[in-house]
C-alpha atoms as a PDB file:
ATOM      1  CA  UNK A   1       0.000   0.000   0.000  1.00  0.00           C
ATOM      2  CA  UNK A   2       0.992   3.608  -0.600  1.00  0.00           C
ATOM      3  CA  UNK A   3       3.112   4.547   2.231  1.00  0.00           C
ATOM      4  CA  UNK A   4       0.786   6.377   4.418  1.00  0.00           C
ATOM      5  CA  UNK A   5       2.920   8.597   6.292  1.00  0.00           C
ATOM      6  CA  UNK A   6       4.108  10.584   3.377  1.00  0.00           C
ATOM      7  CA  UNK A   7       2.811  13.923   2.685  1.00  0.00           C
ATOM      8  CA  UNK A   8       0.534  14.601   0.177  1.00  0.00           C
ATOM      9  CA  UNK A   9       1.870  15.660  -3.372  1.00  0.00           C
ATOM     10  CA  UNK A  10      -1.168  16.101  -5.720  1.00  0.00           C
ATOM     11  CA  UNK A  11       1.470  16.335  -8.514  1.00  0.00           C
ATOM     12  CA  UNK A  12       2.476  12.630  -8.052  1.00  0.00           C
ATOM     13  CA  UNK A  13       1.811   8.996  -9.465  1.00  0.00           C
ATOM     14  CA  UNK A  14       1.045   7.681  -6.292  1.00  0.00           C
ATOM     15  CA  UNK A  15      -1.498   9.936  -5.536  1.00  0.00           C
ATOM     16  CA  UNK A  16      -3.268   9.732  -9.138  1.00  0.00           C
ATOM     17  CA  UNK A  17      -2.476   5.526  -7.932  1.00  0.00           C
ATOM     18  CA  UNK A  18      -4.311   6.297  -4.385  1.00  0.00           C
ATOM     19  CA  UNK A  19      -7.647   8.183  -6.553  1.00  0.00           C
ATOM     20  CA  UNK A  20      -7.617   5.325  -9.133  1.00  0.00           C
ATOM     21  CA  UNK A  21      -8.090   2.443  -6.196  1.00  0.00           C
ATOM     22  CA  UNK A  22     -11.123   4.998  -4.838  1.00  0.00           C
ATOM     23  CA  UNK A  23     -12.526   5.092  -8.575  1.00  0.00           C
ATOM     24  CA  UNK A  24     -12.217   0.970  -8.388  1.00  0.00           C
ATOM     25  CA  UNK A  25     -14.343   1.267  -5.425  1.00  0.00           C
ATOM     26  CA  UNK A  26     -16.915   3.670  -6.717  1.00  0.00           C
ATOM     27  CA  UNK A  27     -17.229   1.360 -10.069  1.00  0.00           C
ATOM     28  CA  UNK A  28     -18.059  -1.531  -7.488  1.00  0.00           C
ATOM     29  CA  UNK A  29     -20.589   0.344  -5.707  1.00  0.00           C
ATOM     30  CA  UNK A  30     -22.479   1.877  -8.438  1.00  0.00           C
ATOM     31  CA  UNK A  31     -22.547  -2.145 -10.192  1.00  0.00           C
ATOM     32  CA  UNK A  32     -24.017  -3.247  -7.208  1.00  0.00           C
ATOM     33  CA  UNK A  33     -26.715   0.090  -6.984  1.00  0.00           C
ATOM     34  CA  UNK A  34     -27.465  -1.226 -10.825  1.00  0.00           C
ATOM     35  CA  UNK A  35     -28.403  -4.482 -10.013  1.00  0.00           C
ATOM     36  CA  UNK A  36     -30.380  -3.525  -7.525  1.00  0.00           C
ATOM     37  CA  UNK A  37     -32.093  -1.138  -9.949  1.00  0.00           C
ATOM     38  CA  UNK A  38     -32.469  -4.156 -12.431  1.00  0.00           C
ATOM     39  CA  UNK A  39     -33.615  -6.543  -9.966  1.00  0.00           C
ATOM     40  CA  UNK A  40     -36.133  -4.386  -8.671  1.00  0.00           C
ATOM     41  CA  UNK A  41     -37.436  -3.298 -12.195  1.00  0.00           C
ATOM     42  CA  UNK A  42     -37.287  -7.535 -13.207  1.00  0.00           C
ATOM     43  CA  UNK A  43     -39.556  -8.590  -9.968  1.00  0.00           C
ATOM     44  CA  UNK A  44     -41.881  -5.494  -9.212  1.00  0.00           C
ATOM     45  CA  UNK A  45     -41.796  -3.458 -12.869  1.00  0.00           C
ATOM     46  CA  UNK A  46     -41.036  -0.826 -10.478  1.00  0.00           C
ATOM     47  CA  UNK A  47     -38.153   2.084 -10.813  1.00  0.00           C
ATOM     48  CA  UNK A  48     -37.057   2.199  -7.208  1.00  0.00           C
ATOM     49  CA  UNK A  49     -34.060   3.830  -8.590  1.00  0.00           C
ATOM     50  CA  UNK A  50     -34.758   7.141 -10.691  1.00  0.00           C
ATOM     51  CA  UNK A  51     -30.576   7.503 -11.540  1.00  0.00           C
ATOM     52  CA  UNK A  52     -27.659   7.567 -10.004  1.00  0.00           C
ATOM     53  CA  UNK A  53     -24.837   9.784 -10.504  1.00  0.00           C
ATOM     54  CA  UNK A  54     -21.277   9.770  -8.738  1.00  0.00           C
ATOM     55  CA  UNK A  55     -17.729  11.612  -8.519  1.00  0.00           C
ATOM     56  CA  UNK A  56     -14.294  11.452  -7.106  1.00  0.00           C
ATOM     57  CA  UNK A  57     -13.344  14.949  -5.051  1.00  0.00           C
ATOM     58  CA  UNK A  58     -10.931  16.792  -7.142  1.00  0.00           C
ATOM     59  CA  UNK A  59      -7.418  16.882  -5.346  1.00  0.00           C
ATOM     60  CA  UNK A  60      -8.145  20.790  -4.538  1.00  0.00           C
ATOM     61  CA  UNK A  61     -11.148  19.869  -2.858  1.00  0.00           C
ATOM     62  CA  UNK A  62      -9.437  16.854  -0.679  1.00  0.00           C
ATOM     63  CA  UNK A  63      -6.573  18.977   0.177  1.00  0.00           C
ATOM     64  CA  UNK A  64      -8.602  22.298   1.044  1.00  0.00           C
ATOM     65  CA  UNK A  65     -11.365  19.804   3.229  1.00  0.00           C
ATOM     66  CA  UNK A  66      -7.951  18.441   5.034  1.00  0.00           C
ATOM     67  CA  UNK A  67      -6.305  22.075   5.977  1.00  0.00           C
ATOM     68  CA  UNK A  68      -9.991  23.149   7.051  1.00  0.00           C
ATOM     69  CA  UNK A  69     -10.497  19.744   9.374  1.00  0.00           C
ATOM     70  CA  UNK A  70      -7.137  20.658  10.785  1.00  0.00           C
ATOM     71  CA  UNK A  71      -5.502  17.096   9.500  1.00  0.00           C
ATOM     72  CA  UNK A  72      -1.971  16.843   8.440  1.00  0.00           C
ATOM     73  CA  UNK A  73      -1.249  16.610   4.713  1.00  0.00           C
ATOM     74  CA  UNK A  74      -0.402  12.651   5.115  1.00  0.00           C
ATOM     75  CA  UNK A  75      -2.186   9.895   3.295  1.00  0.00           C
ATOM     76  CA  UNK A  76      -2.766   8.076   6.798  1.00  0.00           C
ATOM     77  CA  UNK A  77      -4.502  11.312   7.546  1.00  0.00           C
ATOM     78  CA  UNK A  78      -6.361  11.537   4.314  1.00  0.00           C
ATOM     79  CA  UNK A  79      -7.369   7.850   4.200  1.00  0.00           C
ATOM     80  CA  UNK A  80      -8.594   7.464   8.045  1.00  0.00           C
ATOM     81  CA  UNK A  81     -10.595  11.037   8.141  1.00  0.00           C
ATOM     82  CA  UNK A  82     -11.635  11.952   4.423  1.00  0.00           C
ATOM     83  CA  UNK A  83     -14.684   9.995   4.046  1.00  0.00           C
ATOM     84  CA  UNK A  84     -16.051  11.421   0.585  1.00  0.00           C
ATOM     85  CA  UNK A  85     -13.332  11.013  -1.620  1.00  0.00           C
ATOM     86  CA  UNK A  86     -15.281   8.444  -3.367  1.00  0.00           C
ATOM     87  CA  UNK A  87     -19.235   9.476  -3.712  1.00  0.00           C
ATOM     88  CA  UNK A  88     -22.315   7.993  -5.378  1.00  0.00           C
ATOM     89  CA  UNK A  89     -25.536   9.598  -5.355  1.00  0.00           C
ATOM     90  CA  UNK A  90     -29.011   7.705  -5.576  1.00  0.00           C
ATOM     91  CA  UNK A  91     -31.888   9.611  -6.757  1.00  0.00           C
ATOM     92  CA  UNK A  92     -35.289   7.605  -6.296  1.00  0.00           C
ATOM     93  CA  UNK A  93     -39.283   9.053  -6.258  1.00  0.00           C
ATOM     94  CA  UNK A  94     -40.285   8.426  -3.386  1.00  0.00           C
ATOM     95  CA  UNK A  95     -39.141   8.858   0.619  1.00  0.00           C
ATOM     96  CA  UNK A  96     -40.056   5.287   1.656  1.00  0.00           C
ATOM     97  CA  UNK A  97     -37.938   4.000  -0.994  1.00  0.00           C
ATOM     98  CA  UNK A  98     -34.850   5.939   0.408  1.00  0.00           C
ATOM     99  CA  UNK A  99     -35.502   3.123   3.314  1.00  0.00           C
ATOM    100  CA  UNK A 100     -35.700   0.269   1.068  1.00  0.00           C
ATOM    101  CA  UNK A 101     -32.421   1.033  -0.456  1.00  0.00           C
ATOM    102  CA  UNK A 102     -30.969   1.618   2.486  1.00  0.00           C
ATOM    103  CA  UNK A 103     -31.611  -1.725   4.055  1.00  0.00           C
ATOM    104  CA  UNK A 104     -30.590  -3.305   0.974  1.00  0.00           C
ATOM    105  CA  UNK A 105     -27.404  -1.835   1.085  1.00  0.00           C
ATOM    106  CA  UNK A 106     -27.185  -3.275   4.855  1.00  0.00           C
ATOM    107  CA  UNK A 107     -27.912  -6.832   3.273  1.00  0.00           C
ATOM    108  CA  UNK A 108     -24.877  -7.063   0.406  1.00  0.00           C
ATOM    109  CA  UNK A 109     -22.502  -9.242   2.108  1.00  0.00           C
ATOM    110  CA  UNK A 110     -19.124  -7.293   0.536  1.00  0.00           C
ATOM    111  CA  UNK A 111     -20.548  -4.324   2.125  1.00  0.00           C
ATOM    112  CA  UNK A 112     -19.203  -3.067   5.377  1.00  0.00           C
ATOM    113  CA  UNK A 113     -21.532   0.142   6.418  1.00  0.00           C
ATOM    114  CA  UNK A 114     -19.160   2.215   9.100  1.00  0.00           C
ATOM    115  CA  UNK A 115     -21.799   5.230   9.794  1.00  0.00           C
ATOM    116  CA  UNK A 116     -25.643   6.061   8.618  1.00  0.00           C
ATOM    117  CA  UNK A 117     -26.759   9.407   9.061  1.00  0.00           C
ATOM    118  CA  UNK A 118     -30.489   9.607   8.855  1.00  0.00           C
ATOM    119  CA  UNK A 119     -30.629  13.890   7.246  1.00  0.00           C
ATOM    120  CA  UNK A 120     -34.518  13.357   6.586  1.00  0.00           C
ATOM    121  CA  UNK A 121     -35.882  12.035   9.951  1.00  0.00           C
ATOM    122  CA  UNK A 122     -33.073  14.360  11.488  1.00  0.00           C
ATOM    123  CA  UNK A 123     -33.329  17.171   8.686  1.00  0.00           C
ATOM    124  CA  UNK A 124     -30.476  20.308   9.263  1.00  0.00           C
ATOM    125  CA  UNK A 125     -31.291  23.428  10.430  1.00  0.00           C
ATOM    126  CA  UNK A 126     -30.180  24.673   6.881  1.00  0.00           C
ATOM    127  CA  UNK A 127     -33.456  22.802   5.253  1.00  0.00           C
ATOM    128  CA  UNK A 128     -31.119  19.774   3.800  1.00  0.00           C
ATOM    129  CA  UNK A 129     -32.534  16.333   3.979  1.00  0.00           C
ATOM    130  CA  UNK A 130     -30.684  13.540   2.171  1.00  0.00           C
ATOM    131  CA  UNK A 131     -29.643   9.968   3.945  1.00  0.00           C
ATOM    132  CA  UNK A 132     -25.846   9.125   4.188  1.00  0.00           C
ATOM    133  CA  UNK A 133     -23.536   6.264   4.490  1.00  0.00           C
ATOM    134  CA  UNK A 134     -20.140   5.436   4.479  1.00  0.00           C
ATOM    135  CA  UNK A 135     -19.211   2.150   3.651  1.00  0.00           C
ATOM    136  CA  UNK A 136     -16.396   0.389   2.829  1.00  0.00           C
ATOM    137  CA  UNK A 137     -15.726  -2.302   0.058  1.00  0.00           C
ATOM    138  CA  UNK A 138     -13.116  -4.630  -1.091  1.00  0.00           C
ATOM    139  CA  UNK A 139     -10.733  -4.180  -3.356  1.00  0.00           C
ATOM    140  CA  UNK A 140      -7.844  -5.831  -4.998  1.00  0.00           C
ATOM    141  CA  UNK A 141      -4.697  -4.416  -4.914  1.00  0.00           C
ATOM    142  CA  UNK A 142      -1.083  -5.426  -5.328  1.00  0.00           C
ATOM    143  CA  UNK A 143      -2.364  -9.092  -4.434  1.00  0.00           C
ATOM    144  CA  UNK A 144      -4.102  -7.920  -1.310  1.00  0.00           C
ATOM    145  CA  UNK A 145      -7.486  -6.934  -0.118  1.00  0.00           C
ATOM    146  CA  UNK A 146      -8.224  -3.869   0.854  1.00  0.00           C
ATOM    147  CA  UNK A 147     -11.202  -1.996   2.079  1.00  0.00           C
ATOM    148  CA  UNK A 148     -12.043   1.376   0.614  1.00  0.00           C
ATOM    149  CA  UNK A 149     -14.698   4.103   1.851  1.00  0.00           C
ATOM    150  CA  UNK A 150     -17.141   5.050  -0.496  1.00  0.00           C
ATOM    151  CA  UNK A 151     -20.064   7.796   0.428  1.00  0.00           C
ATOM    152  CA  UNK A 152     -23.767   7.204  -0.774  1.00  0.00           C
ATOM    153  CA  UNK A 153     -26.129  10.226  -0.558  1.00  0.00           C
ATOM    154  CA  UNK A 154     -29.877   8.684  -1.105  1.00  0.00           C
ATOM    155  CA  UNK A 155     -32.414  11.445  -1.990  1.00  0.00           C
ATOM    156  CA  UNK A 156     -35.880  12.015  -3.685  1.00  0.00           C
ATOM    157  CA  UNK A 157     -35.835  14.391  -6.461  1.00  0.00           C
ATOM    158  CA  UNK A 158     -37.301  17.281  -4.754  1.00  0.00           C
ATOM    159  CA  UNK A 159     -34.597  16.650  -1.932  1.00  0.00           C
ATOM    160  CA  UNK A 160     -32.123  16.857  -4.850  1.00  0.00           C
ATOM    161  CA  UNK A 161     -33.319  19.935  -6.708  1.00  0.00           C
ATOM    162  CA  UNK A 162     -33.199  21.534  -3.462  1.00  0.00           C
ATOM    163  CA  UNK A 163     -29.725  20.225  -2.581  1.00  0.00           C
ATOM    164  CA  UNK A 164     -27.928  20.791  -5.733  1.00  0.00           C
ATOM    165  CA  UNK A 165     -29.897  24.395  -6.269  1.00  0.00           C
ATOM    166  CA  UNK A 166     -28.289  25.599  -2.290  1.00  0.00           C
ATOM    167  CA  UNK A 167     -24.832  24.107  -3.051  1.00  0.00           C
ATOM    168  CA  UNK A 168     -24.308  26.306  -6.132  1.00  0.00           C
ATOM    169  CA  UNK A 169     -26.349  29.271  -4.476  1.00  0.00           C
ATOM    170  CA  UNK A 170     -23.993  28.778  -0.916  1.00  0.00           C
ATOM    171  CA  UNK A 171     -20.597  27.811  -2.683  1.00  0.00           C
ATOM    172  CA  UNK A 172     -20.187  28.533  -6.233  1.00  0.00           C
ATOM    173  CA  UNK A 173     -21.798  31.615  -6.638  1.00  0.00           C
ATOM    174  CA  UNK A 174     -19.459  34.463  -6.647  1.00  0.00           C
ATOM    175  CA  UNK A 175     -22.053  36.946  -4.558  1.00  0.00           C
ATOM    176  CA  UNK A 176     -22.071  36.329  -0.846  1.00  0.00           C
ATOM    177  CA  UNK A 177     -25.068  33.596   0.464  1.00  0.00           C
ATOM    178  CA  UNK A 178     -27.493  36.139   2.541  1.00  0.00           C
ATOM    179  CA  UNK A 179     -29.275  35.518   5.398  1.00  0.00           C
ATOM    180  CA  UNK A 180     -32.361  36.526   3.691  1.00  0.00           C
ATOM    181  CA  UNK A 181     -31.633  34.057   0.784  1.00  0.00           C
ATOM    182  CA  UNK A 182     -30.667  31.172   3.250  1.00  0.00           C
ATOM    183  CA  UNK A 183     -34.097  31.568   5.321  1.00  0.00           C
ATOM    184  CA  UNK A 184     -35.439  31.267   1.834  1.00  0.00           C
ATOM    185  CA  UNK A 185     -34.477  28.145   1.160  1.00  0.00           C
ATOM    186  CA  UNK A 186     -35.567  26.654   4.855  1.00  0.00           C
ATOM    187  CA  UNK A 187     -38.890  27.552   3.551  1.00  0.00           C
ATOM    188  CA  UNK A 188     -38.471  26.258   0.630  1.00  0.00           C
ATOM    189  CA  UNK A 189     -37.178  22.971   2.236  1.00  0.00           C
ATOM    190  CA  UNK A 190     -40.440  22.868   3.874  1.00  0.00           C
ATOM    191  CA  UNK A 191     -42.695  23.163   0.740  1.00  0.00           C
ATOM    192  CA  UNK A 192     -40.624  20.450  -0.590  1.00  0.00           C
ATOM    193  CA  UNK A 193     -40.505  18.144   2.015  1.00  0.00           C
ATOM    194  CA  UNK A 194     -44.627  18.779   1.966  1.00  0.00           C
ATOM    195  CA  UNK A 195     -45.124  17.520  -1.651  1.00  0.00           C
ATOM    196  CA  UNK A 196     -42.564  14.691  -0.743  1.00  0.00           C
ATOM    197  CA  UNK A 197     -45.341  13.534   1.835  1.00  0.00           C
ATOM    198  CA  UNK A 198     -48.300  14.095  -0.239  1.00  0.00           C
ATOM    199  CA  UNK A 199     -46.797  12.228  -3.313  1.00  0.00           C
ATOM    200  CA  UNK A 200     -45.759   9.430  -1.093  1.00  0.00           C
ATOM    201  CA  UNK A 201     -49.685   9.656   0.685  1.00  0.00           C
ATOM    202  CA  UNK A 202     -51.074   9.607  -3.324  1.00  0.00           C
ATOM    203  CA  UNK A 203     -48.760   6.652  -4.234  1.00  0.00           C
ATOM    204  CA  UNK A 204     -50.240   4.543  -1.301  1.00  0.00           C
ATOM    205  CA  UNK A 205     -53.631   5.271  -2.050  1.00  0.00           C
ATOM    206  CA  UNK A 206     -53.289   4.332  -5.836  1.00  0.00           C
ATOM    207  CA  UNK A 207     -51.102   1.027  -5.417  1.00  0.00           C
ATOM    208  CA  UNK A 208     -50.741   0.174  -1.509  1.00  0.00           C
ATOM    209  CA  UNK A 209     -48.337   0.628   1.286  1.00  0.00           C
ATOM    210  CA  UNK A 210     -46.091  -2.401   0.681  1.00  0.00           C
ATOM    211  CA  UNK A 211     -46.215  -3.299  -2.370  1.00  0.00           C
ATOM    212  CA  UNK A 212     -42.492  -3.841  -2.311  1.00  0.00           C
ATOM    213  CA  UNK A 213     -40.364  -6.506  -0.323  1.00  0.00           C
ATOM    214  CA  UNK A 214     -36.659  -5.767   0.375  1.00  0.00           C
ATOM    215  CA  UNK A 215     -34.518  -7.934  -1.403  1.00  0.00           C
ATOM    216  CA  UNK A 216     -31.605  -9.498  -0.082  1.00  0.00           C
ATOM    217  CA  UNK A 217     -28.837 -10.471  -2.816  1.00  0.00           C
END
C-alpha cells in the first residue's frame, strides 16, 4: 500500500495511484446500486431507482477539506478522516424507498456500512434532507485486499433539486449567500418536504403501502 505517512503531493503517481483504487471502489458500488435497480425493475416493474450519478473529489477539494479539518497533509490522515473522496448519489421518487435502499445496502454481504446518518428524519437546520452512508468495500490491490470508503447520498428528487440548487447558491456563486436568501431556502425545504409527503400519501392510495419486499442479494 501507498506509504501512508508521506505527505501529500497532488502532482504525483502515487497519488493519481491512491484516486484510481477509490474510482475501483466507486465502479463496485455503483454495479451493485445497478443491479439492484435491475432486480427491482425484473420482480416489481417498479423504478425504485430514478438515476444515479457519482464523482471522485478533485485533489483541490481533498486537500482544502484536510487544511480546514485541521488534518496533516499525510495519506494516513487523508485515508482514516476523508470519508467522501469516493461518492455515489441515488436519486429515487419516493421517501419510503430511500428506506428500502438503504436496508438493501445493509444486506450485500461485501458491504461493510461504518456510519448512517439519517438527514430526513433528522433534517439540518439549513433545510437539507438527504440519507448518508459510508461504507467500505473490497478491493484488490497489489495481491491484497483492501477496504475502501465510499459515500452514498440517497435522496428524492425534490430533496435533490433543493440540494444541488443551495450548493451552487452557498458555494459557487461568486455573490455572498445572505441571510435573507438562506431563510429562503428553509422555507423552501419545507414546501418540498410537503409535496414529498403528499406524493408518497397519493402513491399509497393508488397502489398500496407495501407493495415492495426488500430484497436481499
Amino acid at each position: 500500500m501507498i506509504e501512508e505517512k508521506s505527505i501529500i503531493n497532488i502532482k504525483e503517481n502515487k497519488f493519481q495511484e491512491l484516486m484510481d483504487i477509490y474510482n475501483k471502489a466507486m465502479e463496485k458500488v455503483i454495479s451493485y446500486l445497478n443491479g439492484i435497480k435491475t432486480d427491482v425493475k425484473k420482480f416489481y416493474n417498479y423504478d425504485m431507482i430514478d438515476h444515479i450519478t457519482y464523482r471522485i473529489k478533485s485533489p483541490e477539494s481533498i486537500i482544502s477539506k484536510m487544511k480546514k479539518k485541521g488534518y496533516d497533509l499525510n495519506y494516513k490522515e487523508l485515508i482514516e478522516n476523508v470519508h467522501d473522496i469516493a461518492g455515489v448519489r441515488v436519486i429515487c421518487a419516493l421517501k419510503s424507498d430511500i428506506y428500502k435502499i438503504r436496508d438493501i445496502i445493509y444486506n450485500i454481504e461485501d458491504i461493510k456500512v461504518i456510519e448512517d446518518k439519517d438527514y430526513i428524519t433528522n433534517q439540518k437546520k439549513s433545510g437539507y434532507m438527504s440519507y448518508h452512508l459510508i461504507i467500505e468495500v473490497p478491493i484488490e490491490y497489489e495481491g491484497k485486499i483492501v477496504y475502501i470508503k465510499v459515500e452514498i447520498q440517497i435522496r428524492t428528487m425534490a430533496m435533490d433539486f433543493w440540494a444541488t440548487l443551495e450548493h451552487k447558491m452557498k458555494y459557487k456563486s461568486q455573490t455572498k449567500y445572505s441571510d435573507e436568501c438562506s431563510k429562503e431556502f428553509i422555507k423552501f425545504a419545507k414546501t418540498l418536504k410537503t409535496i414529498d409527503n403528499k406524493i408518497e400519501k397519493l402513491y399509497e392510495k393508488q397502489y398500496g403501502k407495501d407493495n415492495i419486499v426488500v430484497l436481499k442479494r
